[in-house]
N, C-alpha and C. Protein backbone atom coordinates (compact mmCIF):
# COMPACT_ATOMS: atom_id res chain seq x y z
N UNK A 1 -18.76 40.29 -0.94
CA UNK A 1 -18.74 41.58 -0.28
C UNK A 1 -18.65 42.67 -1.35
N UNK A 2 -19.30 43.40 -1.40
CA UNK A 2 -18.84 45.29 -2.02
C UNK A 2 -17.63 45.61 -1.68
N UNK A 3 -17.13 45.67 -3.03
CA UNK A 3 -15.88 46.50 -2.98
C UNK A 3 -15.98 47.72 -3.93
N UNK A 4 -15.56 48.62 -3.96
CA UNK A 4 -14.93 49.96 -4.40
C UNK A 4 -14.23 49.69 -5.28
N UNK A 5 -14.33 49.42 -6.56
CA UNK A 5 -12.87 49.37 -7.77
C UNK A 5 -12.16 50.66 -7.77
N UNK A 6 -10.92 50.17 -7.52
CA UNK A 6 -9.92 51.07 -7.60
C UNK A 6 -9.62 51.53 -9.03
N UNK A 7 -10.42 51.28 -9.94
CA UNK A 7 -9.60 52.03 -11.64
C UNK A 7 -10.83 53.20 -11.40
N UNK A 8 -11.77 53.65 -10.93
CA UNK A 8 -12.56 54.72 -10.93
C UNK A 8 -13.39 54.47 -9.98
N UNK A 9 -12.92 56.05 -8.73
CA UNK A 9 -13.99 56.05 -7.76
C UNK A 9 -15.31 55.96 -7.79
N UNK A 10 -15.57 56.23 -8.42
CA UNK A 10 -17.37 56.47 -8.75
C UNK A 10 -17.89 55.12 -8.92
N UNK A 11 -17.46 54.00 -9.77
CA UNK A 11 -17.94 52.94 -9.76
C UNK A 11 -18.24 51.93 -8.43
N UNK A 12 -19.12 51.15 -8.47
CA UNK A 12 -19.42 50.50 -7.70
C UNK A 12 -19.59 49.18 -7.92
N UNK A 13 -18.52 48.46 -7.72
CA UNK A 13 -18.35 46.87 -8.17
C UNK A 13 -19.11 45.75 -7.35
N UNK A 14 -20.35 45.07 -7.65
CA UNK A 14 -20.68 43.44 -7.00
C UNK A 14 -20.32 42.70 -7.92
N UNK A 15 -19.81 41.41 -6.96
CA UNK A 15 -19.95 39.95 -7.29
C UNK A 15 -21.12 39.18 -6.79
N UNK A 16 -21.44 38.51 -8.07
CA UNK A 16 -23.01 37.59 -8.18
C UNK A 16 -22.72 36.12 -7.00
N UNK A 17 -21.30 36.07 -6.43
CA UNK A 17 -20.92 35.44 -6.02
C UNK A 17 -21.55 35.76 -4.57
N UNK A 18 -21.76 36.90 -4.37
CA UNK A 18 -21.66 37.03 -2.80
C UNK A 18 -22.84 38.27 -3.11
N UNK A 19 -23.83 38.34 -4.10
CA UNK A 19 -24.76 38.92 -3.91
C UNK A 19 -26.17 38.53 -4.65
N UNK A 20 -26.99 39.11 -5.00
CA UNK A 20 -28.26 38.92 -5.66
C UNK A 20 -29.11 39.92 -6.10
N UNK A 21 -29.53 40.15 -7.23
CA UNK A 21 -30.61 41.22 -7.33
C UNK A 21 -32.28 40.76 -7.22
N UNK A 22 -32.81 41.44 -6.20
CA UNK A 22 -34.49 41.29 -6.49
C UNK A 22 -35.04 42.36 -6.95
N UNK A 23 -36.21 42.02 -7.81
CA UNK A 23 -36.62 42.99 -8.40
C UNK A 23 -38.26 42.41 -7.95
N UNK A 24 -39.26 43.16 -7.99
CA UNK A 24 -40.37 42.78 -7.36
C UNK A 24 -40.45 41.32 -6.75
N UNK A 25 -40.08 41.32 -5.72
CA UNK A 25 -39.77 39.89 -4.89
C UNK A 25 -39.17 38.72 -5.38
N UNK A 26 -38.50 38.88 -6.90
CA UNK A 26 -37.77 37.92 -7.67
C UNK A 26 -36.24 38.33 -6.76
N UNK A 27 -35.37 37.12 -6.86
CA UNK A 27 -34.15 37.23 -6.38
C UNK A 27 -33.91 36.23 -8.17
N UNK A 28 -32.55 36.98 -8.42
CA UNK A 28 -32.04 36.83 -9.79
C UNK A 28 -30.32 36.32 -9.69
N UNK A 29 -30.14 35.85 -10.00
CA UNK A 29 -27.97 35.54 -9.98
C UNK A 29 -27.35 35.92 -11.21
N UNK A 30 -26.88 37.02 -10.79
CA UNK A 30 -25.72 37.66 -11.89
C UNK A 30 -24.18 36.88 -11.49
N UNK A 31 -23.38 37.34 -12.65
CA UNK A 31 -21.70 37.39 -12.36
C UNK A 31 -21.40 38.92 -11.75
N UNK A 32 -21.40 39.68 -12.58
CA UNK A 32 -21.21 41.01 -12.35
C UNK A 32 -22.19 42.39 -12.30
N UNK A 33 -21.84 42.91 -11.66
CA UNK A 33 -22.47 44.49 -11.69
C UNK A 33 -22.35 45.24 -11.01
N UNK A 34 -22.28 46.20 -12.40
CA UNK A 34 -21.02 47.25 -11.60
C UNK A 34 -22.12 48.87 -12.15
N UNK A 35 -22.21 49.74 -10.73
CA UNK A 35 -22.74 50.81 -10.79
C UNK A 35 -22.03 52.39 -10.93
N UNK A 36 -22.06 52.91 -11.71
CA UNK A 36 -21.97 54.44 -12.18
C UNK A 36 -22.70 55.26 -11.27
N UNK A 37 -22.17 56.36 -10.61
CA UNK A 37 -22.78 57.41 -9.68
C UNK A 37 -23.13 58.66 -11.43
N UNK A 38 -23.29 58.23 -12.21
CA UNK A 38 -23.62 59.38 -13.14
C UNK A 38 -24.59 58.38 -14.01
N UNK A 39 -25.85 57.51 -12.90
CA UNK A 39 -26.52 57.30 -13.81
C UNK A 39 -27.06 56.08 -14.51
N UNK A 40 -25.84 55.14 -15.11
CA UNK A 40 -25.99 54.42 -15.83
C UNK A 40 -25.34 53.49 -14.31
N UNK A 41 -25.34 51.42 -15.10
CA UNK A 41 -24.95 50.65 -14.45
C UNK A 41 -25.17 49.48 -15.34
N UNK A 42 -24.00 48.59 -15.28
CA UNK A 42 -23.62 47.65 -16.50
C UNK A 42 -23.74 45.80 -15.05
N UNK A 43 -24.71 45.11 -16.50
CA UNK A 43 -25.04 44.17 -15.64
C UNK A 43 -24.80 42.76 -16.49
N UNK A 44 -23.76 42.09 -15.71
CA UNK A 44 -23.68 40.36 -16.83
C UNK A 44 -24.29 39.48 -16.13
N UNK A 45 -25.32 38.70 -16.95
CA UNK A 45 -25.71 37.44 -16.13
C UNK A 45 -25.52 36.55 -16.63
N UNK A 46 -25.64 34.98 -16.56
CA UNK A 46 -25.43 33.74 -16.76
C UNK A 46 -26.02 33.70 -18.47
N UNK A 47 -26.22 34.39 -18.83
CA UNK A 47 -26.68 33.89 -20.18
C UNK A 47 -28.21 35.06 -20.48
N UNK A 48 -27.94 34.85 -22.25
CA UNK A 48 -29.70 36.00 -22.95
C UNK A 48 -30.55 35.20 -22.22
N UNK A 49 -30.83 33.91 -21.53
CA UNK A 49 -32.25 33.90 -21.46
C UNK A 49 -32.74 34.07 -19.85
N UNK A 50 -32.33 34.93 -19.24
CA UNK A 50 -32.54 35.07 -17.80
C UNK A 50 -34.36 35.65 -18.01
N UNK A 51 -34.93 35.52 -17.13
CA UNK A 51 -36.27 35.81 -16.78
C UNK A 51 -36.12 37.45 -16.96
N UNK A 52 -35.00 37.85 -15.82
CA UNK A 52 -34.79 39.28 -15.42
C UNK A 52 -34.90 40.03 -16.13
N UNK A 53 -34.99 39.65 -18.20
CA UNK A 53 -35.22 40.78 -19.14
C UNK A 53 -36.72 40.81 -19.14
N UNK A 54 -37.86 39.68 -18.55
CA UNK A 54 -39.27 39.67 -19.03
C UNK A 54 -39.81 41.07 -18.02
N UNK A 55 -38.96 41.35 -16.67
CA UNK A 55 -39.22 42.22 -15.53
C UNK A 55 -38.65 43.29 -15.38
N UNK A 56 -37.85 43.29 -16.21
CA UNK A 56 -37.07 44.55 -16.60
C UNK A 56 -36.76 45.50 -17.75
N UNK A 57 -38.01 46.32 -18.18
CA UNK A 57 -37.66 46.40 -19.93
C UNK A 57 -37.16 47.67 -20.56
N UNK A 58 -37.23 48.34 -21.53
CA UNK A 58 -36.79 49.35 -21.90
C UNK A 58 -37.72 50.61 -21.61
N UNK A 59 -39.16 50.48 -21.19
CA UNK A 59 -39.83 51.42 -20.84
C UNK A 59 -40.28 51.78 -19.74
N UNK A 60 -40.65 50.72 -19.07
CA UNK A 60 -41.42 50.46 -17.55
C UNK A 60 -40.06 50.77 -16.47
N UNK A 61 -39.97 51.71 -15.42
CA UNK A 61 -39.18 51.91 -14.45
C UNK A 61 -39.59 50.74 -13.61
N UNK A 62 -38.31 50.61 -12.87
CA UNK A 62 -38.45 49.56 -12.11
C UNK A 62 -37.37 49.90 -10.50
N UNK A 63 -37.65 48.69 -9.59
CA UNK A 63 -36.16 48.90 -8.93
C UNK A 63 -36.03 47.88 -8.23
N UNK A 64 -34.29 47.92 -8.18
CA UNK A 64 -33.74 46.86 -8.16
C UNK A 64 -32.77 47.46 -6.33
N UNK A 65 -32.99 45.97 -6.16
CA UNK A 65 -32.24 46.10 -4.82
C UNK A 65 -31.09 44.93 -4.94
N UNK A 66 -29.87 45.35 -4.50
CA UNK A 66 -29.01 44.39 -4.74
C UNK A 66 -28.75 43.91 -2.92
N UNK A 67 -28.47 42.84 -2.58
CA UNK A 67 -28.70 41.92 -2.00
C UNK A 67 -27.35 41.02 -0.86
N UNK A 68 -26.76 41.24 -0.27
CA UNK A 68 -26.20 40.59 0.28
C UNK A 68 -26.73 39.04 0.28
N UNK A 69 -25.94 37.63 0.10
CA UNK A 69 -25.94 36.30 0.43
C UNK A 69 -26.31 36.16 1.74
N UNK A 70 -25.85 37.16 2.82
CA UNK A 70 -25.82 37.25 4.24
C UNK A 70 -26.93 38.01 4.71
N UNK A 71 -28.19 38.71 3.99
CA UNK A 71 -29.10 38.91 4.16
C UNK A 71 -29.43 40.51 4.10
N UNK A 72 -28.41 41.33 3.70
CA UNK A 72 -28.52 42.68 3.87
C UNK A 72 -28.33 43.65 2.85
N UNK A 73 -29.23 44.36 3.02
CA UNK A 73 -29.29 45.34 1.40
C UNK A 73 -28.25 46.01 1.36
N UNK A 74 -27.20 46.19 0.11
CA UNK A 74 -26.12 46.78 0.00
C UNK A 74 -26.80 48.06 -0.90
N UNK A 75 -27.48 48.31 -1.82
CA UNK A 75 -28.01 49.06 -2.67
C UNK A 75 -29.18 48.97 -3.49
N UNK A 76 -29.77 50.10 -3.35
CA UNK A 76 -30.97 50.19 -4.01
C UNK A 76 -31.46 51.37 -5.24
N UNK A 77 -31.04 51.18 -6.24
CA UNK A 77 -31.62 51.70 -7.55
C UNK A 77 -32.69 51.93 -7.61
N UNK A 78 -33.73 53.40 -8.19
CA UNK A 78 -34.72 53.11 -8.27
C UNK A 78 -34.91 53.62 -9.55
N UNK A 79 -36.21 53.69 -10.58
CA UNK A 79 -36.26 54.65 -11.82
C UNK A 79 -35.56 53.89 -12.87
N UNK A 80 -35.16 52.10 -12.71
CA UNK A 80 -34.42 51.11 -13.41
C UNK A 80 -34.75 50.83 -14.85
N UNK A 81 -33.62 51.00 -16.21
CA UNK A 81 -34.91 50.96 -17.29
C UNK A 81 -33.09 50.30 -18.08
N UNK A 82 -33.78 49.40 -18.70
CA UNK A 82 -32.66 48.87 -20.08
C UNK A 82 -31.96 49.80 -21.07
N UNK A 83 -31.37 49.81 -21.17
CA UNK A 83 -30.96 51.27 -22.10
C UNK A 83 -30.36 49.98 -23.40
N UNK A 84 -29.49 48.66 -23.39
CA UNK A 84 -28.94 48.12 -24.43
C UNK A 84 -29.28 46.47 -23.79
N UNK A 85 -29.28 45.82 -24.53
CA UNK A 85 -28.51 44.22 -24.10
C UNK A 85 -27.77 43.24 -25.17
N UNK A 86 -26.87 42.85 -24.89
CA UNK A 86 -25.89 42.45 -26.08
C UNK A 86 -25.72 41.03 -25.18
N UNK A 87 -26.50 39.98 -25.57
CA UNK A 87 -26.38 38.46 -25.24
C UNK A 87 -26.54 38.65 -23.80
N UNK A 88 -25.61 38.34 -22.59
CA UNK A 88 -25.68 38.32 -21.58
C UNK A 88 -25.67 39.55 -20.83
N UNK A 89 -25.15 40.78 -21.37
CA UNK A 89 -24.54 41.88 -20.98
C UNK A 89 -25.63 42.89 -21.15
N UNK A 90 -26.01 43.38 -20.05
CA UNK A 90 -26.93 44.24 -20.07
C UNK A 90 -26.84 46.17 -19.64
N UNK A 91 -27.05 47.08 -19.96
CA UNK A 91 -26.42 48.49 -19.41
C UNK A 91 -27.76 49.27 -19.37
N UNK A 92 -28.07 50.12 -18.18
CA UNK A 92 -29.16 50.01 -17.56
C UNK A 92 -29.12 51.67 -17.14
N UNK A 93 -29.82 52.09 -17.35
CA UNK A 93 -29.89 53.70 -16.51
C UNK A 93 -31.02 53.80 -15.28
N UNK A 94 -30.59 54.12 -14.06
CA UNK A 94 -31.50 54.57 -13.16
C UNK A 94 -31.40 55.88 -12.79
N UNK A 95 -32.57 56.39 -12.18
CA UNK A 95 -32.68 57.92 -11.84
C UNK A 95 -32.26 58.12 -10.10
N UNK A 96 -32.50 57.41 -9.52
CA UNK A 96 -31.74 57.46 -8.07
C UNK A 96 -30.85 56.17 -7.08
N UNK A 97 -30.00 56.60 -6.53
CA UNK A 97 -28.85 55.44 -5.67
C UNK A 97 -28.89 55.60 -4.65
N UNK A 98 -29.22 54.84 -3.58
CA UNK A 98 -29.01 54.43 -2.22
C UNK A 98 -28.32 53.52 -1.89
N UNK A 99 -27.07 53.61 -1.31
CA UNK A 99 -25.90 53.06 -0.64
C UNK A 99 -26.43 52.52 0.91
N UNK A 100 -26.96 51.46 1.19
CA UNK A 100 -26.92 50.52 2.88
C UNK A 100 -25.97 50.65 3.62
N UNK A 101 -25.92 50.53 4.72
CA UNK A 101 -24.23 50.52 5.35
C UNK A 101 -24.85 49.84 6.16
């Protein structure tokens, strides 16, 4: 489920546990990711060699929809572009956020 981290409102905390990102009809499994309302959004996955960097790169916008297990879009990024990646850990800037309810 989406929760709200309580150390800063603005952030927006998923677990890879109970969600998924697709990105052009790929569904991907993270651990974490956690979204910034100013912009940026920090993403860990299982390891450097996920596919998700061949579809996601430092130039090409993209967007990413994150995914309920239970079938329902919790959020959708659009304007998605790599800004760093350090082994598994990836930090990502998009230009717009849409919150599902």
């Amino acid at each position: 489920m989406m929760k709200i981290s309580t150390d800063s409102e603005s952030d927006i905390c998923f677990d890879g546990d109970n969600h998924r990102l697709f990105i052009e009809g790929r569904g991907f499994d993270f651990r974490n990711f956690v979204v910034n309302h100013n912009g940026s959004a920090d993403l860990e996955l299982f390891g450097s060699e996920s596919p998700l960097y061949t579809l996601l790169d430092f130039e090409e916008p993209r967007v990413i929809y994150v995914v309920s297990r239970l079938g329902s879009k919790d959020l959708i990024l659009q304007g998605c572009v790599i800004r760093e990646i350090i082994g598994s850990k990836c930090s990502l800037s998009y230009s717009k956020l849409q919150l599902e309810s």
